[in-house]
Protein backbone atom coordinates (compact mmCIF):
# COMPACT_ATOMS: atom_id res chain seq x y z
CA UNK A 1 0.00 0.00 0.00
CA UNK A 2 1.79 2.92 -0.91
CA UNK A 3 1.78 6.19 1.31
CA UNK A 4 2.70 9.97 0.42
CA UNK A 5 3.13 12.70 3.10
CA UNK A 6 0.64 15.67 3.23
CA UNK A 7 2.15 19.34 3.83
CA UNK A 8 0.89 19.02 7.54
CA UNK A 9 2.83 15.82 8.30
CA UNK A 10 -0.03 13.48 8.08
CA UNK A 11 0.56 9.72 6.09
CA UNK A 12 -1.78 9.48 3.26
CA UNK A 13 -2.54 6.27 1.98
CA UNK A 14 -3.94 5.55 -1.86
CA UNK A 15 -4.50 2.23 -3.52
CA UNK A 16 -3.55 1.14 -7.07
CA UNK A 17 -6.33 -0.92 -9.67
CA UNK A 18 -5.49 -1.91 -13.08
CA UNK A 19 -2.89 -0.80 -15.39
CA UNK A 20 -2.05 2.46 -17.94
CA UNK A 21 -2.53 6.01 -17.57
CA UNK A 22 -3.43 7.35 -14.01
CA UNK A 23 -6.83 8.15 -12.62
CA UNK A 24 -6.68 10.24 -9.80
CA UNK A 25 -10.03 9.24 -8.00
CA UNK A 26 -11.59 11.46 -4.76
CA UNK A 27 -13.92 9.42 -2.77
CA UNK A 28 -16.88 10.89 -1.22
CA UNK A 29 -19.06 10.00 1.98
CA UNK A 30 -18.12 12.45 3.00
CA UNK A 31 -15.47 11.23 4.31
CA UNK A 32 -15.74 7.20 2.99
CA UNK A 33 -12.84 5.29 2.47
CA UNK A 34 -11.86 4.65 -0.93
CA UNK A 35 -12.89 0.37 -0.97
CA UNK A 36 -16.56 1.50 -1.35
CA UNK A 37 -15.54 2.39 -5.08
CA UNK A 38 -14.16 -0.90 -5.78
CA UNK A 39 -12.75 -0.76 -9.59
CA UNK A 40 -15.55 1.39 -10.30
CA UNK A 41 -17.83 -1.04 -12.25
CA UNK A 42 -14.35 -2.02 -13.97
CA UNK A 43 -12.91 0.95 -15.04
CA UNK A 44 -9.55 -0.29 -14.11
CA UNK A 45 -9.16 -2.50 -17.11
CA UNK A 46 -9.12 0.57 -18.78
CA UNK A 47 -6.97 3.30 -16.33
CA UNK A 48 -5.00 2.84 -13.65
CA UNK A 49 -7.11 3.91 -10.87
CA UNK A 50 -5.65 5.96 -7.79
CA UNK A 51 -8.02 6.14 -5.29
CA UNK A 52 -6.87 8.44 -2.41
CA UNK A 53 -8.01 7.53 1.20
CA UNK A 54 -8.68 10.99 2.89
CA UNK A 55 -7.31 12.38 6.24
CA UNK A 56 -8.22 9.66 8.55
CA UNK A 57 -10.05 7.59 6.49
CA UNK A 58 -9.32 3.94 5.32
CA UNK A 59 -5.45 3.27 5.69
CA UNK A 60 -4.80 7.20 6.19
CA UNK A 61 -3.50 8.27 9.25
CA UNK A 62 -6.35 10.75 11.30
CA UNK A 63 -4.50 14.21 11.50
CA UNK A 64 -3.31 15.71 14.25
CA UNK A 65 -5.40 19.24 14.01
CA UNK A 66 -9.16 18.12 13.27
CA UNK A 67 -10.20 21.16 11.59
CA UNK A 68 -8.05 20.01 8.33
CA UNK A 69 -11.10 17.82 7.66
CA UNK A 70 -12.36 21.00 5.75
CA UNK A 71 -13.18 20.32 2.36
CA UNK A 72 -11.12 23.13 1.41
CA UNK A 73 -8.25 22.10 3.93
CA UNK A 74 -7.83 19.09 1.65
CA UNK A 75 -6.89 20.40 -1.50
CA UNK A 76 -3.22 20.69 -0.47
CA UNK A 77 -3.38 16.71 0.05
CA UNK A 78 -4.57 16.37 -3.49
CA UNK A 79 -1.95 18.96 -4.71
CA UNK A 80 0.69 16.52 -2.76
CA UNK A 81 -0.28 13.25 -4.05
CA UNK A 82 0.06 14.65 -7.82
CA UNK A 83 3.73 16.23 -6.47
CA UNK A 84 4.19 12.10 -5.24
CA UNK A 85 2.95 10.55 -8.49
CA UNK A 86 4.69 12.79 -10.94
CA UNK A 87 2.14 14.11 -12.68
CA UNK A 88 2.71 17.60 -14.75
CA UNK A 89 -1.31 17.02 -15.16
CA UNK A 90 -3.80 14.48 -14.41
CA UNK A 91 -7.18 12.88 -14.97
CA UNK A 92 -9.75 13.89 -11.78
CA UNK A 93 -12.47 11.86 -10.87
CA UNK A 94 -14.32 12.81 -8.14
CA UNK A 95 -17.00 10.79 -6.51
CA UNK A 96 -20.09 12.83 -4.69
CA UNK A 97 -18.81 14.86 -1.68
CA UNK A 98 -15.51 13.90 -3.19
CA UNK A 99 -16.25 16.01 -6.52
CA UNK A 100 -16.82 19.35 -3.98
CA UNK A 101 -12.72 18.52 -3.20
CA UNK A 102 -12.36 17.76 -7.14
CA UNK A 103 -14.08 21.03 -7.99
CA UNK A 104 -11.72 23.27 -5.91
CA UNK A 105 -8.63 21.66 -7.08
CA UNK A 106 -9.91 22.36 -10.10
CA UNK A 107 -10.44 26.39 -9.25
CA UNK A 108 -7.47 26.73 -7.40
CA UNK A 109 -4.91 24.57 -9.68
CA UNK A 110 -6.88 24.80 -13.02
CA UNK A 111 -3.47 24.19 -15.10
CA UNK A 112 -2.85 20.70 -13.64
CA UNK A 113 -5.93 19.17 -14.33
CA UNK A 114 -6.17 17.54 -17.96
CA UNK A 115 -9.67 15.90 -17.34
CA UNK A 116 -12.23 16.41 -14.67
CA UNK A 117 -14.90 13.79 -14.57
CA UNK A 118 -17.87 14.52 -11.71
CA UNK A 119 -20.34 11.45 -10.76
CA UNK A 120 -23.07 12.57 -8.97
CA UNK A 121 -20.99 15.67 -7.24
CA UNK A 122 -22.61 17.49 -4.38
CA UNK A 123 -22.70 20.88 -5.46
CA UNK A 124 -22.03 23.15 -2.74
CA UNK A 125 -18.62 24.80 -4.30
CA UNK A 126 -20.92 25.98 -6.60
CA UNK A 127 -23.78 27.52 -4.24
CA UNK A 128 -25.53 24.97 -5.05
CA UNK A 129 -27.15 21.80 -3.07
CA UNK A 130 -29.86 18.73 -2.94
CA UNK A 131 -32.61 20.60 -1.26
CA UNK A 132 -35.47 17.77 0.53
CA UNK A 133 -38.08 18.65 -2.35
CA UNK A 134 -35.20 17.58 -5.15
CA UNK A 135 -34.39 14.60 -2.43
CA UNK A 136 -38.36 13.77 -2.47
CA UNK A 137 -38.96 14.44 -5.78
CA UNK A 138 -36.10 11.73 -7.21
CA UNK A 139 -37.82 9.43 -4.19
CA UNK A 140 -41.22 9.37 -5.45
CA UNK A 141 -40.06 8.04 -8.59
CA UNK A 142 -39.36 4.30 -7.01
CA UNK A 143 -43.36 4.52 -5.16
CA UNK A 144 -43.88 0.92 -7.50
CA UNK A 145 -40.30 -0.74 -5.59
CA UNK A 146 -41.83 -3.06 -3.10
CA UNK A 147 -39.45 -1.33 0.14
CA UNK A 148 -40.68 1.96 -0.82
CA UNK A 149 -43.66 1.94 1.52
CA UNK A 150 -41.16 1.63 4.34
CA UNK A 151 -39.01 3.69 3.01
CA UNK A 152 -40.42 7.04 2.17
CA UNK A 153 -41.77 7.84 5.44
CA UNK A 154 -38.00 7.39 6.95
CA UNK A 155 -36.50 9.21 4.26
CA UNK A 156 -38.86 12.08 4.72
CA UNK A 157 -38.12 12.58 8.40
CA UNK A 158 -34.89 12.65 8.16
CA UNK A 159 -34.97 14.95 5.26
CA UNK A 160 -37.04 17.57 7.82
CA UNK A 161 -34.67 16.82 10.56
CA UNK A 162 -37.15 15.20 13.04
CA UNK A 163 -35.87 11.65 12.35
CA UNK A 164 -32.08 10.69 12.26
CA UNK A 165 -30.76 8.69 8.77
CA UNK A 166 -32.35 5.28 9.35
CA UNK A 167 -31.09 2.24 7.08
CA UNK A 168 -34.71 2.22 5.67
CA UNK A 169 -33.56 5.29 3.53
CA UNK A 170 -30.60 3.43 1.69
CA UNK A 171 -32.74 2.07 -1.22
CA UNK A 172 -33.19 5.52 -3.06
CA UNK A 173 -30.18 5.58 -3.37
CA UNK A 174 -29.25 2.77 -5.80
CA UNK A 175 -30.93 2.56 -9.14
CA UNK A 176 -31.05 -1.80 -8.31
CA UNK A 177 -31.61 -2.73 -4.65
CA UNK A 178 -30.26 -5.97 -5.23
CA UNK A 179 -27.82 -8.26 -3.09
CA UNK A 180 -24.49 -6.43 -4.50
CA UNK A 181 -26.23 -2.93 -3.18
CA UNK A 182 -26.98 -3.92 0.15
CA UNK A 183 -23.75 -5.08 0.85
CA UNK A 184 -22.55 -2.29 -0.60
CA UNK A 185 -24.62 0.01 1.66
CA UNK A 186 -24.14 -2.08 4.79
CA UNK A 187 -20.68 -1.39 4.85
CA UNK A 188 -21.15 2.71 4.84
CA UNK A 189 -21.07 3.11 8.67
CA UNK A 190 -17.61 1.05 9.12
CA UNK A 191 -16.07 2.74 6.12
CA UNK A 192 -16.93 6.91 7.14
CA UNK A 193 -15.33 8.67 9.89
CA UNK A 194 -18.47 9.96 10.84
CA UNK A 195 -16.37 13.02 13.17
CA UNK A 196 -14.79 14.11 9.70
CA UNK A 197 -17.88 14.01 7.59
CA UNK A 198 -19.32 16.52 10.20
CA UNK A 199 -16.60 19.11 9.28
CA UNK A 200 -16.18 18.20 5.69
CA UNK A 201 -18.79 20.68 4.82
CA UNK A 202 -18.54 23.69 6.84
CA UNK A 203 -19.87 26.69 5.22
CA UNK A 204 -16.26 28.49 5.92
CA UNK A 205 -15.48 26.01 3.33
CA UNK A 206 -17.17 27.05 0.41
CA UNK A 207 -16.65 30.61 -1.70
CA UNK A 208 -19.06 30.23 -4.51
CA UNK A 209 -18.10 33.75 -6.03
CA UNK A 210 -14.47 33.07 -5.94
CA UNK A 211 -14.59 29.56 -7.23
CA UNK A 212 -16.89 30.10 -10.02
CA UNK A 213 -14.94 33.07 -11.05
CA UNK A 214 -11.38 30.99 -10.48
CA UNK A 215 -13.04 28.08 -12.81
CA UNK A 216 -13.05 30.29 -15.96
CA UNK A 217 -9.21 29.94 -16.23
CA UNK A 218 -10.28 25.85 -16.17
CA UNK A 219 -9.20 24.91 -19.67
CA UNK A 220 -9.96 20.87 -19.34
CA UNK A 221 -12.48 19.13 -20.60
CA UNK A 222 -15.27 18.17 -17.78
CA UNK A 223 -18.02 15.32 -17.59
CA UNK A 224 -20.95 16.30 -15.27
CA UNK A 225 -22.21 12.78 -14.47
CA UNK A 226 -25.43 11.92 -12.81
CA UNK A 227 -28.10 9.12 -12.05
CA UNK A 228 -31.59 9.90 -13.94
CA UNK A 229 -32.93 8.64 -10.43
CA UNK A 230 -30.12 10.36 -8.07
CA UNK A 231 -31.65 13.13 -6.13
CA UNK A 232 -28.47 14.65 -5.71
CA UNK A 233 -27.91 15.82 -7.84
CA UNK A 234 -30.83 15.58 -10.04
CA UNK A 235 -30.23 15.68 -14.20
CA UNK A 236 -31.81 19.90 -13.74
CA UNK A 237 -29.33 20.97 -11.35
CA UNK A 238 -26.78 18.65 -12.57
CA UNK A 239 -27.00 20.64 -16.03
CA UNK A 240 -26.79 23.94 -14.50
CA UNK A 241 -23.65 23.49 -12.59
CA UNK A 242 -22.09 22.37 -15.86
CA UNK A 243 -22.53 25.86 -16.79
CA UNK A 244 -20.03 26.93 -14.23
CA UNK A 245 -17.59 25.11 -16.73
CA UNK A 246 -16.30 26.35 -20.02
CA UNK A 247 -15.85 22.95 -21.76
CA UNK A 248 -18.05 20.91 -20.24
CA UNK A 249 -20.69 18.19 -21.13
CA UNK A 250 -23.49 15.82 -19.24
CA UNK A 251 -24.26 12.99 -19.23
CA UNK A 252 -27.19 10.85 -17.50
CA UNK A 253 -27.39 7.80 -16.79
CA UNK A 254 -30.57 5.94 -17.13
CA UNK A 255 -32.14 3.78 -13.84
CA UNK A 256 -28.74 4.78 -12.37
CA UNK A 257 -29.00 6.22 -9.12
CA UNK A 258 -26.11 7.41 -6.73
CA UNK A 259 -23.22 5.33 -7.20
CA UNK A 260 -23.92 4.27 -10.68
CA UNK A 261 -20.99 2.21 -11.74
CA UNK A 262 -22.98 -0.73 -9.43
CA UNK A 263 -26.39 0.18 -11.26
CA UNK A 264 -24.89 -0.34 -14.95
CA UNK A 265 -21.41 -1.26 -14.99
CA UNK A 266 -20.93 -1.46 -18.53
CA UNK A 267 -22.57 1.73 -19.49
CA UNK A 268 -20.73 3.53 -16.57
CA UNK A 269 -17.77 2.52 -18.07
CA UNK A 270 -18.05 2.77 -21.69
CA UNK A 271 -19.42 6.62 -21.30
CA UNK A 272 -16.22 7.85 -18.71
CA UNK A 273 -13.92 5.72 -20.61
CA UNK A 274 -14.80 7.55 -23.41
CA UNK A 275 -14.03 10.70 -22.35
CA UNK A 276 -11.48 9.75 -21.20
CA UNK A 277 -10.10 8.87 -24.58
CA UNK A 278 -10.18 5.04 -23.82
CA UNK A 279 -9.48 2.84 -26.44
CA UNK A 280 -11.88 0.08 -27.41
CA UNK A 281 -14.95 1.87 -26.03
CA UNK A 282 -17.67 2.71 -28.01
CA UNK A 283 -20.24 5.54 -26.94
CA UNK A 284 -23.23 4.73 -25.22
CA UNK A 285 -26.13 5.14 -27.00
């Protein structure tokens, strides 16, 4: 497992997958170690995936001054790991709460990014977030699924704050609640440092203004990604924070919800792979 050191001092840990030109991949949670992305619906036969454990998260160490949990406090760690790797620029992936960290890397190092690929980003760099009625809206959508009797009434409270996130809730967010995504969401609590996913998103981290204004000098290529039955972000909003981008494109992905590289593998992969530049990939249709 190989290890890089942040400016602060702390170990940072990042795992390898597959073979040829690097990945850089940003986990989200916030806060989730990186083994809930797996290969990303097998993206690694195609890139060589480097998916970064975050301060105090997986097989990083936990820092020694809390408050660098910060979204924004973590761009330096993302700066450092390109410094380790040897990158002049690299590919950017970032994953949900993980593309907020991808998007200000982006603003604040917009010349060493050569592709910025966001799958179902929370939006808050941009002033922008999942409000309950998007959350509800995206919900309503499964009302046939036979758990979603149980399952809208707990997602609802905890939406208006007088309930606490209840496992009942996971469902909505995969587009298939089959065996693989139970597993996959049984395994959230162990995986999140639930004391860093509290600071992640403090509003002292966020500058809309500044960032929007620092992403005009963005010259890459970016892919806004998102599940047609995500709520967050939905397709709508997902499309307007594209236009904080000047070369940017969407794409959605059908029946996919949240992490949609479980829901359709193959079409996950085909449509980042492809722009990416992958070879052997042909477009989804």
């Amino acid at each position: 497992m190989p290890t890089f050191t942040a400016p602060d001092g702390t170990q940072l840990a990042y795992h390898v997958r597959g073979e040829g030109e690097p990945l850089v991949v940003l986990p989200g949670g916030p806060m989730r170690a990186s083994a809930y992305l797996g290969d990303l619906g097998g993206l690694a036969a195609h890139r060589r995936l480097v998916l970064l454990d975050l301060r105090g998260t997986g097989d990083s160490a936990v820092p020694a001054d809390p408050a660098t949990y910060r979204c924004d406090r973590q761009v330096d760690d993302v700066e450092a790991l390109r410094l380790h790797l040897g990158l002049d620029r690299m590919d950017l992936l970032g994953h949900s709460a993980g593309g907020s960290l991808a998007v200000l890397y982006a603003a604040r190092r917009p010349r060493r990014v050569a592709r910025l690929v966001l799958v179902s980003t929370a939006l808050r760099p941009l002033g922008m977030r999942a409000g309950a009625e998007d959350r509800l809206a995206a919900a309503r959508m499964r009302e046939d699924e036979p758990w979603f009797d149980q399952a809208y009434p707990a997602l609802r409270s905890w939406l208006a704050g007088t309930g606490d996130y209840d496992a009942a809730c996971a469902p909505f967010f995969y587009g298939r609640w089959d065996e693989t995504a139970r597993a996959h969401a049984e395994a959230d609590e162990q995986q999140t440092n639930e004391e860093a996913a509290d600071r992640y998103f403090a509003e002292a981290a966020f500058d809309p203004v500044a960032t929007r204004a620092a992403l005009q000098d963005l010259t890459a290529p970016v892919l806004v990604l998102t599940g047609g039955l995500d709520g967050g972000p939905r397709p709508e909003p997902a499309r307007r924070a594209a236009e904080a981008f000047p070369h940017s494109e969407v794409a959605v992905q059908p029946g996919a919800g949240h992490y949609p590289w479980l829901d359709d593998p193959d079409w996950f992969v085909r449509r980042v792979g492809t722009f990416l530049g992958g070879p052997g990939l042909p477009p989804t249709k």
